[in-house]
PDB file of N, CA and C in Angstrom:
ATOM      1  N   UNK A   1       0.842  -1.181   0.000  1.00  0.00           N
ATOM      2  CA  UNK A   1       0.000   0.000   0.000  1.00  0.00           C
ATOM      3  C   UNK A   1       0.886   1.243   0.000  1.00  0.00           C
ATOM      4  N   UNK A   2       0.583   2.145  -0.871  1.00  0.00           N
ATOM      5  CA  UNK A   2       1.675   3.457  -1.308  1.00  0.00           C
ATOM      6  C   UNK A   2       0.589   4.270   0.232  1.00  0.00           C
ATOM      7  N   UNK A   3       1.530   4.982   0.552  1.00  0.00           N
ATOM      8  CA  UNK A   3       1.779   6.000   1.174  1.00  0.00           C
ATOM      9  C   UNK A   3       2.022   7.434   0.905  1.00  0.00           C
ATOM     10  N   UNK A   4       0.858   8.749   0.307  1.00  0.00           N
ATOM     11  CA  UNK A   4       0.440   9.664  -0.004  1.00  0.00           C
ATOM     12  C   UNK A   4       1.295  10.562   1.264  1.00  0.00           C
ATOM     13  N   UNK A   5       2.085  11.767  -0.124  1.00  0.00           N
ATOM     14  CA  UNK A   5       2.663  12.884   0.694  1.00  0.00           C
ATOM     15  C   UNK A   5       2.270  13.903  -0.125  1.00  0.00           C
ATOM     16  N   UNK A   6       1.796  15.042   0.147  1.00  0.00           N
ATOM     17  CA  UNK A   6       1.667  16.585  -0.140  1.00  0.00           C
ATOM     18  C   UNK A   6       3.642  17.063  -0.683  1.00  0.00           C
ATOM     19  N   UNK A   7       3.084  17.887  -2.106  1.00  0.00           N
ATOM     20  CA  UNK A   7       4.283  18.576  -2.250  1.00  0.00           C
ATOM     21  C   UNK A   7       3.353  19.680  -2.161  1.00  0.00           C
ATOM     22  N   UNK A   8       3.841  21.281  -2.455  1.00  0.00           N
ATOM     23  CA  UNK A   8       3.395  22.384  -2.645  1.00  0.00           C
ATOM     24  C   UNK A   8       4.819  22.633  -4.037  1.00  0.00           C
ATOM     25  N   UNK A   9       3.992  23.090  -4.754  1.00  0.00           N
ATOM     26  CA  UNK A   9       4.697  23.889  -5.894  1.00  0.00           C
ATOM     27  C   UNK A   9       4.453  25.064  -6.480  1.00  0.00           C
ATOM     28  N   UNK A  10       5.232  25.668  -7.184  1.00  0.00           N
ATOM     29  CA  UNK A  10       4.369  26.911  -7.914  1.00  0.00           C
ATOM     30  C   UNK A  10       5.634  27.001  -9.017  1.00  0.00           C
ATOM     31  N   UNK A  11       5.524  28.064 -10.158  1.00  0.00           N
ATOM     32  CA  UNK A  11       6.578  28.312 -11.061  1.00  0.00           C
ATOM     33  C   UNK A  11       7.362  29.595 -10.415  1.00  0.00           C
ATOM     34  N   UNK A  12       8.492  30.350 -10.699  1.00  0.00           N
ATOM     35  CA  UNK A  12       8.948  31.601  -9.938  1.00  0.00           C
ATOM     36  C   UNK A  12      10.148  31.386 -11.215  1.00  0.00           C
ATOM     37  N   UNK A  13       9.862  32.214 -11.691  1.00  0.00           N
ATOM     38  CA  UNK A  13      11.273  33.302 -12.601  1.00  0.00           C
ATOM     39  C   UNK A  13      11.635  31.665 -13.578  1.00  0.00           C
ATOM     40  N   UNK A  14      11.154  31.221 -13.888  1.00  0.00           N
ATOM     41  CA  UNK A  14      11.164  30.191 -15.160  1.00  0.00           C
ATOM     42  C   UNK A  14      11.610  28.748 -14.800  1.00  0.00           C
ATOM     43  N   UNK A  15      11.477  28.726 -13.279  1.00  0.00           N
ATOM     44  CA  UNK A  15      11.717  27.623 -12.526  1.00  0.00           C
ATOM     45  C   UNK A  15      10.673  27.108 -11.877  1.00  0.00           C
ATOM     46  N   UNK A  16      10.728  25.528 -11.878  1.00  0.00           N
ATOM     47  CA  UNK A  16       9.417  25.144 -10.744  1.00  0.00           C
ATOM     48  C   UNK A  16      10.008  24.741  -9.693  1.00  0.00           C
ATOM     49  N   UNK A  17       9.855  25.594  -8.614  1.00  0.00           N
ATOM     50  CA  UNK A  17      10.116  25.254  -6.969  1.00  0.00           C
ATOM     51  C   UNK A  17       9.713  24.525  -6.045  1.00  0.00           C
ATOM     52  N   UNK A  18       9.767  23.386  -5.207  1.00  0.00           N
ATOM     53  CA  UNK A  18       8.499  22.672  -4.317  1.00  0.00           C
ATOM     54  C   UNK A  18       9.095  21.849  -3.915  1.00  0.00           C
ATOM     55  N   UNK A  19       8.324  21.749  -2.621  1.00  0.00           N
ATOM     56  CA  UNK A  19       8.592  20.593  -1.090  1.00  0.00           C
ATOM     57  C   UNK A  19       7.963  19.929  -0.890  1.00  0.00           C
ATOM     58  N   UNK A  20       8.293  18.557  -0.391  1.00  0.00           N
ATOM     59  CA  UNK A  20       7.617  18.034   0.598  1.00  0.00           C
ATOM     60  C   UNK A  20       6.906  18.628   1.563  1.00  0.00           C
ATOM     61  N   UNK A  21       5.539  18.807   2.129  1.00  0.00           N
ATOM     62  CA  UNK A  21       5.047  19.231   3.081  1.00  0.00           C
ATOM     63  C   UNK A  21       4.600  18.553   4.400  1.00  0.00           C
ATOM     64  N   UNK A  22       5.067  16.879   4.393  1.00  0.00           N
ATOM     65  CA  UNK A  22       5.691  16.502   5.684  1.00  0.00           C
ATOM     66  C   UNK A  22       6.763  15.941   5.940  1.00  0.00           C
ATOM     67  N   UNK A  23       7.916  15.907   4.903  1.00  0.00           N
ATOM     68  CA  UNK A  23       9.010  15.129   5.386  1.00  0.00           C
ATOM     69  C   UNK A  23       9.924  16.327   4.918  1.00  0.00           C
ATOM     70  N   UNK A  24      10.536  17.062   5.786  1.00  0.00           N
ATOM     71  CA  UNK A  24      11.608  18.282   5.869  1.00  0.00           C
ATOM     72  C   UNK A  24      12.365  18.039   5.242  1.00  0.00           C
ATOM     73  N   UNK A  25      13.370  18.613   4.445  1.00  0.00           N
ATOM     74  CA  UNK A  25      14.139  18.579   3.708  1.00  0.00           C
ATOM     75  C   UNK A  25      13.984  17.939   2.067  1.00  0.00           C
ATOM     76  N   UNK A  26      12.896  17.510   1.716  1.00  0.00           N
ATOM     77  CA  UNK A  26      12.616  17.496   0.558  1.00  0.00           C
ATOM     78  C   UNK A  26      12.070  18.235  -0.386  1.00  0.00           C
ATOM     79  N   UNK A  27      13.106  19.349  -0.723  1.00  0.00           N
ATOM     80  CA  UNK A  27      13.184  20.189  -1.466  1.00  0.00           C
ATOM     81  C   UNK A  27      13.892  20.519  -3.024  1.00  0.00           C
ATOM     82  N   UNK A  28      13.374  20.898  -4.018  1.00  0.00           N
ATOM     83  CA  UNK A  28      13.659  20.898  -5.290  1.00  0.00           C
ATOM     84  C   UNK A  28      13.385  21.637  -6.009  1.00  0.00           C
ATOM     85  N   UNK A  29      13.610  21.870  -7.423  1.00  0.00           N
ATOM     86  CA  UNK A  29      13.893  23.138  -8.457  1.00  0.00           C
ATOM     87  C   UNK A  29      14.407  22.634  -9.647  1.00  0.00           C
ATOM     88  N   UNK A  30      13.598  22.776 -10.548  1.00  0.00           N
ATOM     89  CA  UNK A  30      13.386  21.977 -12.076  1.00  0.00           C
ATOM     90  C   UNK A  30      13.038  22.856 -12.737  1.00  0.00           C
ATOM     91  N   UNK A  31      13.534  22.700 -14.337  1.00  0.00           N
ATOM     92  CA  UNK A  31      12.978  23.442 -15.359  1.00  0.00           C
ATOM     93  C   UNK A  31      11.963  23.555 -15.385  1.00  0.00           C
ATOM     94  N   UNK A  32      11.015  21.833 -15.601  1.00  0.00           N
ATOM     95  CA  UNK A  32       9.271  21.712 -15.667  1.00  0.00           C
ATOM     96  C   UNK A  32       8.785  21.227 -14.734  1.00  0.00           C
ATOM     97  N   UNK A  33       7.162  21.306 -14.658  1.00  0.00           N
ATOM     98  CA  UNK A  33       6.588  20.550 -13.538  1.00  0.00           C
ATOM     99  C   UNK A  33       6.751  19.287 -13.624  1.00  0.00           C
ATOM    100  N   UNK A  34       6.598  18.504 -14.778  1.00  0.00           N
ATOM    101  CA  UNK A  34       6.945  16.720 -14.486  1.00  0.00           C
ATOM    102  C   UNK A  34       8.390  16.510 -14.281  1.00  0.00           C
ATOM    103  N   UNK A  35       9.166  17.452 -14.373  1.00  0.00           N
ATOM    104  CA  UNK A  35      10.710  16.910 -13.878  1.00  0.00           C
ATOM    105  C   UNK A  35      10.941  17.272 -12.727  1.00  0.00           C
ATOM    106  N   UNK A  36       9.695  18.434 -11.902  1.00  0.00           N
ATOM    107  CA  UNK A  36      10.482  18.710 -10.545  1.00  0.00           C
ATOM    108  C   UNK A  36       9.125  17.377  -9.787  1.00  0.00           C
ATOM    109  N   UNK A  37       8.471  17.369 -10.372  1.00  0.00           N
ATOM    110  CA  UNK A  37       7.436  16.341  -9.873  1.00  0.00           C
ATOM    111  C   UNK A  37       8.176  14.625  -9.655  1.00  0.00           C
ATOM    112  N   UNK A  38       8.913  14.377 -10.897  1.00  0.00           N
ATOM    113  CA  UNK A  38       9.854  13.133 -10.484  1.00  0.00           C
ATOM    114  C   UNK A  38      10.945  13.273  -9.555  1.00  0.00           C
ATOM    115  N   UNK A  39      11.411  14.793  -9.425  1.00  0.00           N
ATOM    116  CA  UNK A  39      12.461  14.546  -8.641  1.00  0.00           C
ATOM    117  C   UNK A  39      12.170  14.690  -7.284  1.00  0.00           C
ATOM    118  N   UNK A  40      11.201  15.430  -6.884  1.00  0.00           N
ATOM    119  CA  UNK A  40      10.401  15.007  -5.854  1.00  0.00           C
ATOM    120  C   UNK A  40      10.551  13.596  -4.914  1.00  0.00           C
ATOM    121  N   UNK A  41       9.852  12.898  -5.857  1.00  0.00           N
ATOM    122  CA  UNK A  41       9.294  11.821  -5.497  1.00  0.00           C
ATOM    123  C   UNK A  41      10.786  11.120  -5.522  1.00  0.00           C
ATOM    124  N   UNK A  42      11.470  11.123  -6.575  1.00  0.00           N
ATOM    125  CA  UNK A  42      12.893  10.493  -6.235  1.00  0.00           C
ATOM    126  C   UNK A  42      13.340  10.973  -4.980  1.00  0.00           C
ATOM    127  N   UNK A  43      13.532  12.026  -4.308  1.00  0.00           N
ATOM    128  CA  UNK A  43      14.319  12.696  -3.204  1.00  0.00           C
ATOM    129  C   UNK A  43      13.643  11.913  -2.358  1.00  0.00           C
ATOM    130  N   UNK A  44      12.352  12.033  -2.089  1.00  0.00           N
ATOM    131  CA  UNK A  44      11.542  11.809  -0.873  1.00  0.00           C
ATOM    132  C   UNK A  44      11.721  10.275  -0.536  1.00  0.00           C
ATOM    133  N   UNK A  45      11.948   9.286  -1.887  1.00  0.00           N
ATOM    134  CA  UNK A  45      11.996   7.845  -1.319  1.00  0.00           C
ATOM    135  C   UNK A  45      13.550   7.855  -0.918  1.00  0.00           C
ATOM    136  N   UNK A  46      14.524   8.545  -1.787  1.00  0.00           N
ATOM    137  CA  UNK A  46      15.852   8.586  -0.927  1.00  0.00           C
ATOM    138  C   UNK A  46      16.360   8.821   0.411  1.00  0.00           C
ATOM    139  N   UNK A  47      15.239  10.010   0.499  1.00  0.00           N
ATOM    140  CA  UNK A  47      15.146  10.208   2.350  1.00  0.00           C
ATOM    141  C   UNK A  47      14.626   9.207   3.321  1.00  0.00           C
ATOM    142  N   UNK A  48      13.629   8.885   2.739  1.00  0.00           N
ATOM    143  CA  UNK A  48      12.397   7.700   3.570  1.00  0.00           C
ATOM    144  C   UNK A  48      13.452   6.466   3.609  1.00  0.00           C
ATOM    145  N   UNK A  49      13.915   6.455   2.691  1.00  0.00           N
ATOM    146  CA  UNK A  49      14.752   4.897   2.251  1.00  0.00           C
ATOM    147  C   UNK A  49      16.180   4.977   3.856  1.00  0.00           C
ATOM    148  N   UNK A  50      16.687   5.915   3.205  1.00  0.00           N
ATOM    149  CA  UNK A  50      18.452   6.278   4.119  1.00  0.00           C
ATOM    150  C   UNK A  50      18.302   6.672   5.885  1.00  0.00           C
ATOM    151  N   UNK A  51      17.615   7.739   5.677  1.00  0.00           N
ATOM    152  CA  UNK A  51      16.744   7.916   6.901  1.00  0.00           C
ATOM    153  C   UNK A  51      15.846   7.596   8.163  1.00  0.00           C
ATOM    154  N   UNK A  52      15.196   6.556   7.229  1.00  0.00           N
ATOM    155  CA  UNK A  52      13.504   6.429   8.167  1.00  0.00           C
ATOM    156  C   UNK A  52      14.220   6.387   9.714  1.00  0.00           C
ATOM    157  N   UNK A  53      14.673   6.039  10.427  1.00  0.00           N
ATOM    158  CA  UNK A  53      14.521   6.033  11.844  1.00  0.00           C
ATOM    159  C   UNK A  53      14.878   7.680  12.388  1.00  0.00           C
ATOM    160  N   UNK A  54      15.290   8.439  11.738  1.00  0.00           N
ATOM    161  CA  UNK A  54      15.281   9.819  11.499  1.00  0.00           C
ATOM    162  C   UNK A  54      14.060  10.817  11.080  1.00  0.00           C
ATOM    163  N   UNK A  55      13.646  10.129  10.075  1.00  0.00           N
ATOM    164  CA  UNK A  55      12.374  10.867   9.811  1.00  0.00           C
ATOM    165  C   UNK A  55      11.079  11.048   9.899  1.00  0.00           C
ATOM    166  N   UNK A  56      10.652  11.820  10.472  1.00  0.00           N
ATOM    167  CA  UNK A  56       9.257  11.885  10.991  1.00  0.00           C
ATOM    168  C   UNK A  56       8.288  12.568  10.509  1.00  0.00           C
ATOM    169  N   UNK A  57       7.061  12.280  10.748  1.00  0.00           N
ATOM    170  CA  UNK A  57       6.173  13.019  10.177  1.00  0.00           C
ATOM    171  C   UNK A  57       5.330  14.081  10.852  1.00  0.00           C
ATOM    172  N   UNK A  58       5.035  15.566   9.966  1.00  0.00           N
ATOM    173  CA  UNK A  58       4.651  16.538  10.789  1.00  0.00           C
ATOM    174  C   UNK A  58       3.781  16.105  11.458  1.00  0.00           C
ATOM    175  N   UNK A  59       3.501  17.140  13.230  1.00  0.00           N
ATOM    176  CA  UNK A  59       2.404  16.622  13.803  1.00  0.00           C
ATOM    177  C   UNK A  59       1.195  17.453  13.446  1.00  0.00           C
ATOM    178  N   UNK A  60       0.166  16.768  13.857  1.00  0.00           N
ATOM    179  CA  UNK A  60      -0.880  17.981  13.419  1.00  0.00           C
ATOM    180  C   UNK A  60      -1.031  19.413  14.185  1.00  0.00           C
ATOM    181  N   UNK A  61      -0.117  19.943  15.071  1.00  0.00           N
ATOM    182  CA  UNK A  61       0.182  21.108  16.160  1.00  0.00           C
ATOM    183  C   UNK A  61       1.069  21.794  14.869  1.00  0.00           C
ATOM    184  N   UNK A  62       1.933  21.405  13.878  1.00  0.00           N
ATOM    185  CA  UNK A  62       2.972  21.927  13.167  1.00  0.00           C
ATOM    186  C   UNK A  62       1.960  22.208  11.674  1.00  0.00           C
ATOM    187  N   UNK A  63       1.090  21.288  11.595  1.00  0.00           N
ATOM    188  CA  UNK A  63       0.112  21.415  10.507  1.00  0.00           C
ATOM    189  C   UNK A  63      -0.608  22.055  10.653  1.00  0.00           C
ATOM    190  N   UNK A  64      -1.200  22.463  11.652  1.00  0.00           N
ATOM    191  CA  UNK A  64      -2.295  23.772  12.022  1.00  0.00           C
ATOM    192  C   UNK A  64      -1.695  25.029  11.737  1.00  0.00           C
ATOM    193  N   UNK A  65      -0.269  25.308  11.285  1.00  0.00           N
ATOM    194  CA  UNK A  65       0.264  26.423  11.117  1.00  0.00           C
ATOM    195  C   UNK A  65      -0.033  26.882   9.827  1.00  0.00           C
ATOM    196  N   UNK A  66      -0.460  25.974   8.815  1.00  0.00           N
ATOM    197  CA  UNK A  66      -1.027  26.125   7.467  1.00  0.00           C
ATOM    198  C   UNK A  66      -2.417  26.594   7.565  1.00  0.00           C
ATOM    199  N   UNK A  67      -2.698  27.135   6.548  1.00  0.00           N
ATOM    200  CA  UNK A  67      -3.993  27.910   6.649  1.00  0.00           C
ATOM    201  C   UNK A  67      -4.772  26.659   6.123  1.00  0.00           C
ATOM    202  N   UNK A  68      -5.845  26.470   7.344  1.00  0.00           N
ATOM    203  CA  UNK A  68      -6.557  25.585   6.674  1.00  0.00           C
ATOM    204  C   UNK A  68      -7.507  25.506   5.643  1.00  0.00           C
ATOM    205  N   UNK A  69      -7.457  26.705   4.992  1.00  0.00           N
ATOM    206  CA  UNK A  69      -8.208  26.534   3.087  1.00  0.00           C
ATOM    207  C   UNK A  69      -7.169  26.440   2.523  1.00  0.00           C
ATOM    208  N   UNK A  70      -5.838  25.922   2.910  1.00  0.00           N
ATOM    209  CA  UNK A  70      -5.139  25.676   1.804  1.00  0.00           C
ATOM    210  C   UNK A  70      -4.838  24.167   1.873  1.00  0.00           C
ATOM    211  N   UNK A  71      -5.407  23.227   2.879  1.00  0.00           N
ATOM    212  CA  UNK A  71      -5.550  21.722   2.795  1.00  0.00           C
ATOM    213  C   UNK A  71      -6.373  21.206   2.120  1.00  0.00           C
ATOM    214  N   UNK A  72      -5.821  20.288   1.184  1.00  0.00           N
ATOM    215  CA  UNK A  72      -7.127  19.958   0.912  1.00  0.00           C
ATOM    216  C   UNK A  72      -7.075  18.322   0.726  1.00  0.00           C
ATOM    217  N   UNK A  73      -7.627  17.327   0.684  1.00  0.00           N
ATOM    218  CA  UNK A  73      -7.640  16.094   0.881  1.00  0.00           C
ATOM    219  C   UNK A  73      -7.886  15.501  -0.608  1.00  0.00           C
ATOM    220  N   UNK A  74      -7.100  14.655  -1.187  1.00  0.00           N
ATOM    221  CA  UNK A  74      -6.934  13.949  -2.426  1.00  0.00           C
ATOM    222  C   UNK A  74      -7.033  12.067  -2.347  1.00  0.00           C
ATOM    223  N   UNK A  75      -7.831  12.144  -2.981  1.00  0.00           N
ATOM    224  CA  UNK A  75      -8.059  10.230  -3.323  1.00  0.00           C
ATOM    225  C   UNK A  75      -6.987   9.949  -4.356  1.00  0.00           C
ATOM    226  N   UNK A  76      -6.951  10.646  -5.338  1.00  0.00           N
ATOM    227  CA  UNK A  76      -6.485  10.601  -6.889  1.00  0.00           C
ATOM    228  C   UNK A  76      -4.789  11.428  -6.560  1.00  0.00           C
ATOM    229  N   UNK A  77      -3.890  10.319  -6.829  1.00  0.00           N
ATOM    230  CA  UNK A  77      -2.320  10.792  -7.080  1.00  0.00           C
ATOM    231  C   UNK A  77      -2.574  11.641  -7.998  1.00  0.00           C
ATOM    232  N   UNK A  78      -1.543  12.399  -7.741  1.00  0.00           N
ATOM    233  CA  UNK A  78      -1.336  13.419  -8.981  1.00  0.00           C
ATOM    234  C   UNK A  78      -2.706  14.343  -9.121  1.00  0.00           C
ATOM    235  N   UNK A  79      -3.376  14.272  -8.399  1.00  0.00           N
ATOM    236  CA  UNK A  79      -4.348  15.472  -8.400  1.00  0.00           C
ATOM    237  C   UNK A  79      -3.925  16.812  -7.621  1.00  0.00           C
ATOM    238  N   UNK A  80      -4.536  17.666  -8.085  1.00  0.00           N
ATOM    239  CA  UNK A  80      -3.373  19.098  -7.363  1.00  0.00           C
ATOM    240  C   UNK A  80      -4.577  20.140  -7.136  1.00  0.00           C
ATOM    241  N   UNK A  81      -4.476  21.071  -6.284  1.00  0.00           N
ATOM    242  CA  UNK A  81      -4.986  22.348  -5.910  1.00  0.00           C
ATOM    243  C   UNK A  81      -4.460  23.311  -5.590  1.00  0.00           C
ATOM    244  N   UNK A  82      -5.067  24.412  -6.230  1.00  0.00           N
ATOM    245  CA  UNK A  82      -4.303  25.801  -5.971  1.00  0.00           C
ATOM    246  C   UNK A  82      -4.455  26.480  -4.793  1.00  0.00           C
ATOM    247  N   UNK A  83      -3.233  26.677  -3.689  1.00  0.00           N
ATOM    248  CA  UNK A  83      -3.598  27.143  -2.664  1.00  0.00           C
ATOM    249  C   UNK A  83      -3.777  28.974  -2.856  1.00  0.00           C
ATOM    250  N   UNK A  84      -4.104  29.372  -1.880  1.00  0.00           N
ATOM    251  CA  UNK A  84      -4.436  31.178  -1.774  1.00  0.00           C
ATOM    252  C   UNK A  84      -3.179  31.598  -2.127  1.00  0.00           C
ATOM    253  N   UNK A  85      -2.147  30.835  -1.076  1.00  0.00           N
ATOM    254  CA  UNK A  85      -0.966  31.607  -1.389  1.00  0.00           C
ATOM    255  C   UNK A  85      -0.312  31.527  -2.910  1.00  0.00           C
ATOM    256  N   UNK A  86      -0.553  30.833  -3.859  1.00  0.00           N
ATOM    257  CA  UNK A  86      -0.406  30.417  -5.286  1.00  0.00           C
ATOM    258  C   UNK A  86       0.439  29.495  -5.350  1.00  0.00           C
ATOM    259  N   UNK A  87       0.328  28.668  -4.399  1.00  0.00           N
ATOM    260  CA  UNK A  87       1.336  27.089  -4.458  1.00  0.00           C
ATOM    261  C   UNK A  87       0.426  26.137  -4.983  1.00  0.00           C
ATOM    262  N   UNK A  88       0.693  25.514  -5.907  1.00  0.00           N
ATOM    263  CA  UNK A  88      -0.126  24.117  -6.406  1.00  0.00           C
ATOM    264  C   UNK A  88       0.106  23.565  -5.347  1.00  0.00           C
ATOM    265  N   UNK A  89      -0.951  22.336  -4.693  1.00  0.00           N
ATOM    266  CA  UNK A  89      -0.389  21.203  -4.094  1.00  0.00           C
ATOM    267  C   UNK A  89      -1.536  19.953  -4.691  1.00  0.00           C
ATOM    268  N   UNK A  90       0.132  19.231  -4.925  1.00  0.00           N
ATOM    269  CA  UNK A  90      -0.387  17.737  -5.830  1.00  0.00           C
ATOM    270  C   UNK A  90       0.225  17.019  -4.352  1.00  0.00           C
ATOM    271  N   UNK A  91      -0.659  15.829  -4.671  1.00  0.00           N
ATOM    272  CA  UNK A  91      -0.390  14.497  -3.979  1.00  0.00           C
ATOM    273  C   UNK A  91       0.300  13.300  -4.540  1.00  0.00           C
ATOM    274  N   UNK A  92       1.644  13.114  -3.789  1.00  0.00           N
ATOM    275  CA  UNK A  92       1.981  11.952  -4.287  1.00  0.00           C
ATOM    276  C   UNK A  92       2.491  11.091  -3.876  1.00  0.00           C
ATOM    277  N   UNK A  93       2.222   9.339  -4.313  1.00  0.00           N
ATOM    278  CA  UNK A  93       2.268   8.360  -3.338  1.00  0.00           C
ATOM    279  C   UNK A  93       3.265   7.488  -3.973  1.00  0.00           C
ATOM    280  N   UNK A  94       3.816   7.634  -2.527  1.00  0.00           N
ATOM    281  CA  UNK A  94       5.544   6.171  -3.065  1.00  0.00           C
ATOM    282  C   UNK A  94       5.415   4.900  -2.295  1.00  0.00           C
TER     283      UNK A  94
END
């Protein structure tokens, strides 16, 4: 059973920028969205993989710091929403 993580993305000055939004340090910057979208998902299983007894997942006290109209809950990988602040966030499961 894959295991669903939130990135947030957006484009900025001809680059696509975006994180992981519960596993820290998975961060990236790609020409396009499907290449920062794979590398994503590459980083994040590299971390999960090298890591795991290190890495944890936000609590919901650290998640309440997000505005909550900008959560939004996804069935469908790769489905995305535009938050207020103008970050896409897609869901994706490794």
């Amino acid at each position: 059973m894959s295991q669903p993580y939130t990135a947030l993305i957006r484009q900025s000055e001809g680059w696509w920028i975006g994180w992981m939004q519960e596993v820290r340090g998975v961060t990236c910057q790609e020409r396009t969205r499907d290449e920062l979208l794979d590398t994503l998902k590459i980083t994040l299983r590299e971390i999960l993989e090298y890591e795991t007894p290190k890495v944890y997942r936000r609590t919901e006290s650290e998640t309440e710091k997000v505005k909550f109209s900008d959560i939004l809950e996804f069935g469908t990988q790769g489905a995305s929403h535009c938050t207020d602040s103008g970050f896409e966030e897609v869901k994706i499961a490794i």
